[in-house]
C-alpha atoms as a PDB file:
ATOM      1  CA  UNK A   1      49.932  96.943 102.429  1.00  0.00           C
ATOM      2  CA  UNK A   2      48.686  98.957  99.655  1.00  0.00           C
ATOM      3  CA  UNK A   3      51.119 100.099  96.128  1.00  0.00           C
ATOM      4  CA  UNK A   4      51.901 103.112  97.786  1.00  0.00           C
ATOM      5  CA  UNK A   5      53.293 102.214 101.029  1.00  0.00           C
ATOM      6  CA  UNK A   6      55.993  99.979  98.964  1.00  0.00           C
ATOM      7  CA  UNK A   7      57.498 102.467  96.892  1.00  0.00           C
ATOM      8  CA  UNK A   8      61.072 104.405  97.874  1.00  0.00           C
ATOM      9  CA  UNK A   9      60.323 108.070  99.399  1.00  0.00           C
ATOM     10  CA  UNK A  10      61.218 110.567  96.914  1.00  0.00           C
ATOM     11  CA  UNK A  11      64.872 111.537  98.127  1.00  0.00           C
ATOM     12  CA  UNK A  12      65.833 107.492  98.193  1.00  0.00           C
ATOM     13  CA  UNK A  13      64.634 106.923  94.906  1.00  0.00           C
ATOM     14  CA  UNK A  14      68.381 107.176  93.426  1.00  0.00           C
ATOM     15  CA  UNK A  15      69.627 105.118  96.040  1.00  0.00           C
ATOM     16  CA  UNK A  16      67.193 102.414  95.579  1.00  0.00           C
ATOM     17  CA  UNK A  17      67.910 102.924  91.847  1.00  0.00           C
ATOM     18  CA  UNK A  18      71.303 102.117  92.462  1.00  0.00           C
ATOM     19  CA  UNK A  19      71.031  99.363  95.295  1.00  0.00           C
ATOM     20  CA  UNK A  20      68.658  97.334  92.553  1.00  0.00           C
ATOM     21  CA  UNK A  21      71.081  97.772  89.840  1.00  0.00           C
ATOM     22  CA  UNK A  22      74.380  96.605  92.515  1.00  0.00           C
ATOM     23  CA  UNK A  23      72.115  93.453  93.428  1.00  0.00           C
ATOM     24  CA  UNK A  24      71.699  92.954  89.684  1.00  0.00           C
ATOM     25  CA  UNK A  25      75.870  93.215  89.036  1.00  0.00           C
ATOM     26  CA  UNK A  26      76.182  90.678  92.391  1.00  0.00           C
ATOM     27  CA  UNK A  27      74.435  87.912  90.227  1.00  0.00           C
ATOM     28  CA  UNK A  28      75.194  88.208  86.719  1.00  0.00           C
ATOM     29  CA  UNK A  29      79.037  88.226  88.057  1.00  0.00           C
ATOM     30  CA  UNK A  30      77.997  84.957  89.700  1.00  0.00           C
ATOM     31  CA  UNK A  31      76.939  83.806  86.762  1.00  0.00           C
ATOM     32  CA  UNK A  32      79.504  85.375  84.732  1.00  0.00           C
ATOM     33  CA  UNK A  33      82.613  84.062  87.737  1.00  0.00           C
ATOM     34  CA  UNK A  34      80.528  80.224  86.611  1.00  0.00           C
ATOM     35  CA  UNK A  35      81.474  80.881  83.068  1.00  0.00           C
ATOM     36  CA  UNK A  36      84.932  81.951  83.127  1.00  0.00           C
ATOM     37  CA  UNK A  37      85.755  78.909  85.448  1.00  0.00           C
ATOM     38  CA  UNK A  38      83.754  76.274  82.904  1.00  0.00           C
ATOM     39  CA  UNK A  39      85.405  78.224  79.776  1.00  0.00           C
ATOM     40  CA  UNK A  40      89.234  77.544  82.025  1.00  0.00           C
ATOM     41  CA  UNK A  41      88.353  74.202  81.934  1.00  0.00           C
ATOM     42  CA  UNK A  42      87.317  73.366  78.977  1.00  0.00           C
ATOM     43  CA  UNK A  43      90.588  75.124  77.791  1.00  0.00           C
ATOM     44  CA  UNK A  44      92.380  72.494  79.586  1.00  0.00           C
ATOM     45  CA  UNK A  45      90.305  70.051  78.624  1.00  0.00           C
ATOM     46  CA  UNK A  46      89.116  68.923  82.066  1.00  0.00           C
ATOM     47  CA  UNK A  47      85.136  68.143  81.615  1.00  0.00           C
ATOM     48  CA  UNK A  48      83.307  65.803  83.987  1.00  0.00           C
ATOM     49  CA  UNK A  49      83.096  68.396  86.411  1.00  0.00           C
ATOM     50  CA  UNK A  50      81.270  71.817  86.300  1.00  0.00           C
ATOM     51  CA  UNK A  51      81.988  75.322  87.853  1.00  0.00           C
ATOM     52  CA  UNK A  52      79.985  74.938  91.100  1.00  0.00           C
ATOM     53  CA  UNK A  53      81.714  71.903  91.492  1.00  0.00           C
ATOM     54  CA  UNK A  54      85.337  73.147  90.746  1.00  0.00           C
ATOM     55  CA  UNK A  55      84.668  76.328  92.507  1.00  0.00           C
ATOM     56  CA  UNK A  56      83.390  73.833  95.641  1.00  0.00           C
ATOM     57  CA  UNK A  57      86.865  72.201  95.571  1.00  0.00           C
ATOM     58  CA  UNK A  58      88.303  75.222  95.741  1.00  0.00           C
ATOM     59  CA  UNK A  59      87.004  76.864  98.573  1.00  0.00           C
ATOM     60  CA  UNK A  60      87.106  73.681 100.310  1.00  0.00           C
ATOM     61  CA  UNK A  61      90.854  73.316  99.593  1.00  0.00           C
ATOM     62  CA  UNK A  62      92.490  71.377 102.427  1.00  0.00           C
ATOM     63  CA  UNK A  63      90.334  71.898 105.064  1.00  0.00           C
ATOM     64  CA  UNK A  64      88.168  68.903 106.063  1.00  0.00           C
ATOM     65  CA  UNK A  65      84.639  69.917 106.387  1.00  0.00           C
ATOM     66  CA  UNK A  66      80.729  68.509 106.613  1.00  0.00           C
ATOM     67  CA  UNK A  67      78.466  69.246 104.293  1.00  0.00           C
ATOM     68  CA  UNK A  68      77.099  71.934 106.924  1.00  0.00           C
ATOM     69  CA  UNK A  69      79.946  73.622 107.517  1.00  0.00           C
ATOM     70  CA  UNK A  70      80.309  74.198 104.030  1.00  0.00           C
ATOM     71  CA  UNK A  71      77.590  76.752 103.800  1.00  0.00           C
ATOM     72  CA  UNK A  72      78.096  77.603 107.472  1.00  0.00           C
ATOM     73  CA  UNK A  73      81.539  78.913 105.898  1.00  0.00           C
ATOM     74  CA  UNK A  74      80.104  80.486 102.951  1.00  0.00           C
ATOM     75  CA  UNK A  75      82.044  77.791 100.643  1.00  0.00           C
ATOM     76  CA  UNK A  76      79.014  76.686  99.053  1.00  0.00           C
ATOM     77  CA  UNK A  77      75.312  78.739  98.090  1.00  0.00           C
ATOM     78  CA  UNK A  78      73.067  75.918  97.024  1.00  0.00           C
ATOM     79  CA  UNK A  79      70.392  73.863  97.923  1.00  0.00           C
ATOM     80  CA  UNK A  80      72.007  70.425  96.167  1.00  0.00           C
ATOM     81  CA  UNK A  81      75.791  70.780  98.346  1.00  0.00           C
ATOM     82  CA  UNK A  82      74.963  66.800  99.076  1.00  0.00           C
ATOM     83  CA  UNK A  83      74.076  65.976  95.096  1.00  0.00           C
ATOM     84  CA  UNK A  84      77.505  67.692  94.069  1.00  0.00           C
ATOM     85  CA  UNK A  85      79.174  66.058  96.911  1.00  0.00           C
ATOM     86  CA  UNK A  86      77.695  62.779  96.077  1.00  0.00           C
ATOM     87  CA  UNK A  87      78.962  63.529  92.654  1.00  0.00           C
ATOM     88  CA  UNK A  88      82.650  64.445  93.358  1.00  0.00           C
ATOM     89  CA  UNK A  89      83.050  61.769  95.740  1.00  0.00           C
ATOM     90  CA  UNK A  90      82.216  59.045  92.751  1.00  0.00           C
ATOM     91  CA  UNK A  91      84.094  61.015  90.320  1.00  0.00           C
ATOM     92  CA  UNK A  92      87.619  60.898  92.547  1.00  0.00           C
ATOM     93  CA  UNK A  93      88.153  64.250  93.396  1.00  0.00           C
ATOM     94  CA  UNK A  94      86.943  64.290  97.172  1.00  0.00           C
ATOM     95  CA  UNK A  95      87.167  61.728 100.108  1.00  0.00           C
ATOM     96  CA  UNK A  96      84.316  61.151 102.470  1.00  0.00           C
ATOM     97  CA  UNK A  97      84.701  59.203 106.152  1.00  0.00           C
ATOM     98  CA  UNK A  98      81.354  58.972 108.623  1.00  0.00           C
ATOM     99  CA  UNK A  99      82.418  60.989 111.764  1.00  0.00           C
ATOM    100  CA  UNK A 100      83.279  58.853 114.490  1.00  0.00           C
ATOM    101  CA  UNK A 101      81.035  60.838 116.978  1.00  0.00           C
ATOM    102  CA  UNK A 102      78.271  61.503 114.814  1.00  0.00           C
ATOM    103  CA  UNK A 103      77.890  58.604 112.581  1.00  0.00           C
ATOM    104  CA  UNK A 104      74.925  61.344 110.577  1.00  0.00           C
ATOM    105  CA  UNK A 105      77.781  63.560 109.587  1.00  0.00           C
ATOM    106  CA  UNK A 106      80.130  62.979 107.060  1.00  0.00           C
ATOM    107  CA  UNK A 107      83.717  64.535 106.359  1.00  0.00           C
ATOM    108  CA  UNK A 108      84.914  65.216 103.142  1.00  0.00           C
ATOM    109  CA  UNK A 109      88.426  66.473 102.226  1.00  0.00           C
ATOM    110  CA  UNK A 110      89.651  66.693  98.648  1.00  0.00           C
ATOM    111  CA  UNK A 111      91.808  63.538  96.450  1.00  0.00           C
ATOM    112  CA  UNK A 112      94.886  64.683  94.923  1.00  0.00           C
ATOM    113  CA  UNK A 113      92.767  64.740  91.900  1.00  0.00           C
ATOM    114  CA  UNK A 114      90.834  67.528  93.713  1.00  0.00           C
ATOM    115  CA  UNK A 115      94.056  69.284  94.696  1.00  0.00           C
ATOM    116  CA  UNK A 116      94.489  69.558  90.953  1.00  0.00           C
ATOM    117  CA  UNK A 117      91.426  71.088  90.149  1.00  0.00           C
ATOM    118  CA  UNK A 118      91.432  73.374  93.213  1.00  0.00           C
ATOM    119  CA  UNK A 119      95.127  74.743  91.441  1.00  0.00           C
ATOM    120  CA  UNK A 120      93.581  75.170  88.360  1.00  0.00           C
ATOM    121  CA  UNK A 121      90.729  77.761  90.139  1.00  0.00           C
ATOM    122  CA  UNK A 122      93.368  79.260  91.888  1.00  0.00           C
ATOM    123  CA  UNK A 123      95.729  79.685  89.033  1.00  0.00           C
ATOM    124  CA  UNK A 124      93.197  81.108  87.320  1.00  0.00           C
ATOM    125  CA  UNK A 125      91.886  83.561  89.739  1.00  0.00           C
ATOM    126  CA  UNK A 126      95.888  84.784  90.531  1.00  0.00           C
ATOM    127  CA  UNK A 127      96.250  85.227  86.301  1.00  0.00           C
ATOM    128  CA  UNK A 128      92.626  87.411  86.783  1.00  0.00           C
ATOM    129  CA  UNK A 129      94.301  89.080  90.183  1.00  0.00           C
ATOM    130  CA  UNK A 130      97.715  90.191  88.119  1.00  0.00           C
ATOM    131  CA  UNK A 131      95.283  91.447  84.747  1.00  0.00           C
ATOM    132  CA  UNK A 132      92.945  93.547  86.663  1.00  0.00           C
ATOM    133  CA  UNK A 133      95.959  95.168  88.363  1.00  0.00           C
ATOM    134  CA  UNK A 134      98.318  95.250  85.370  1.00  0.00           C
ATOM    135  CA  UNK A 135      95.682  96.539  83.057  1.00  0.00           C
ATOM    136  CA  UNK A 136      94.434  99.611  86.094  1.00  0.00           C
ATOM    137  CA  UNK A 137      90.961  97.855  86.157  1.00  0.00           C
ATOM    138  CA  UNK A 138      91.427  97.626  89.952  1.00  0.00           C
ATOM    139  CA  UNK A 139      94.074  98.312  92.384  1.00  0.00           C
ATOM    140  CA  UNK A 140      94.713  97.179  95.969  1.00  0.00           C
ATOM    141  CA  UNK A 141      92.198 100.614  97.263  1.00  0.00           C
ATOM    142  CA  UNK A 142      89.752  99.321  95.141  1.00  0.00           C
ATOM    143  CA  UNK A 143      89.420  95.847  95.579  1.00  0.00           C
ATOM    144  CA  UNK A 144      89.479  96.796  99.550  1.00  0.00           C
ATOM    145  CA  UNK A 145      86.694  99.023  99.143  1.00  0.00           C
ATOM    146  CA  UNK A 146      84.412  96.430  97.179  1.00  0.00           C
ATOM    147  CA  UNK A 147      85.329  93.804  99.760  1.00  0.00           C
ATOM    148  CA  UNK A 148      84.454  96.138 102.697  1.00  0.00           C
ATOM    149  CA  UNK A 149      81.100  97.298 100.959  1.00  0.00           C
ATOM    150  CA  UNK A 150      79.842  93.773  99.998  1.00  0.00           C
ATOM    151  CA  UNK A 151      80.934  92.567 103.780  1.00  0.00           C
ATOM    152  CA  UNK A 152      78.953  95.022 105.554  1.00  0.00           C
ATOM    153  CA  UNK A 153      75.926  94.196 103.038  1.00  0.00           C
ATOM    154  CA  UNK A 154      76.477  90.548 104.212  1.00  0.00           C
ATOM    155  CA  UNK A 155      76.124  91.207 107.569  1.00  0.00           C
ATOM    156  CA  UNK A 156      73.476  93.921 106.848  1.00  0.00           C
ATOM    157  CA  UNK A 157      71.188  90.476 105.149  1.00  0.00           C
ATOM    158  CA  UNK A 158      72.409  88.316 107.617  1.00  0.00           C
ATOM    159  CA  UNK A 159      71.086  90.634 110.693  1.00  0.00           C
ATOM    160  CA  UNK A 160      68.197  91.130 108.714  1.00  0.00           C
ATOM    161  CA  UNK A 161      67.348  86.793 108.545  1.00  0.00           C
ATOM    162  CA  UNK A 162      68.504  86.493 111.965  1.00  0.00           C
ATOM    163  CA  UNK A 163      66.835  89.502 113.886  1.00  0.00           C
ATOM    164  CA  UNK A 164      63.594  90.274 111.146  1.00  0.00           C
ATOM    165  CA  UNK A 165      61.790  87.255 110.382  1.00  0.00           C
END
């Protein structure tokens, strides 16, 4: 494949433009969505966890999952969901219990202790729901139109991983 052949055609070269500058926003507001929640709890003084981990517990909430289903869901993006597992489960804030049909698998579901951190996320993210509203950074029409964009993107990839390579 030589240079050439790799570049945008002339009349997509704003949209490619664009398209590289959305995928940059997508991760520096992951990054940036890890900071906020490790900046909440260090405001409340809550420190032996870290964002994934707090943002894991929340997503998880009170569903009991496997360590597969969590990415299968989309809860988790990581390669290390079984370290920070591993690491919850000895700090108190999830349960685990071998499956009874697969004794491979394991369940985890979160402690009370979890609960607490999960309502700390999610009180944070309704405070950050009622300020981007109050403040006309985003209304309802917006936040539906980012939602339905970045969806059809996912399944845009996702086709991509399942029908390209």
């Amino acid at each position: 494949m030589s240079l050439h052949s790799s570049l945008p055609a002339p009349g997509n070269a704003g949209f490619m433009a664009n398209y590289l500058e959305a995928l940059a926003l997508v991760e520096r507001l992951h990054r940036l969505l890890l900071d906020v929640i490790k900046d909440e709890f260090e405001r409340v003084g809550v420190l032996e966890i870290n964002a994934v981990q707090a943002l894991l517990l929340f997503n998880i909430g009170d569903h009991e999952v496997t360590a597969g289903e969590l990415k299968s869901r989309g809860y988790y993006q990581g390669s290390n969901v079984s370290y920070n597992l591993k690491k919850l489960v000895e700090a108190g804030y999830m349960h685990h219990q071998r499956c009874e049909i697969d004794r491979r698998s394991v369940r985890v579901r979160l402690t009370p202790k979890g609960r607490d951190i999960r309502d700390v996320v999610s009180q944070l993210f309704a405070r950050h729901a009622e300020g981007l509203q109050a403040r006309g950074v985003l209304g309802p029409e917006g936040i539906t139109e980012i939602t339905t964009s970045l969806r059809r993107v996912e399944r845009y990839w996702t086709d991509q991983i399942r029908y390209i390579y």
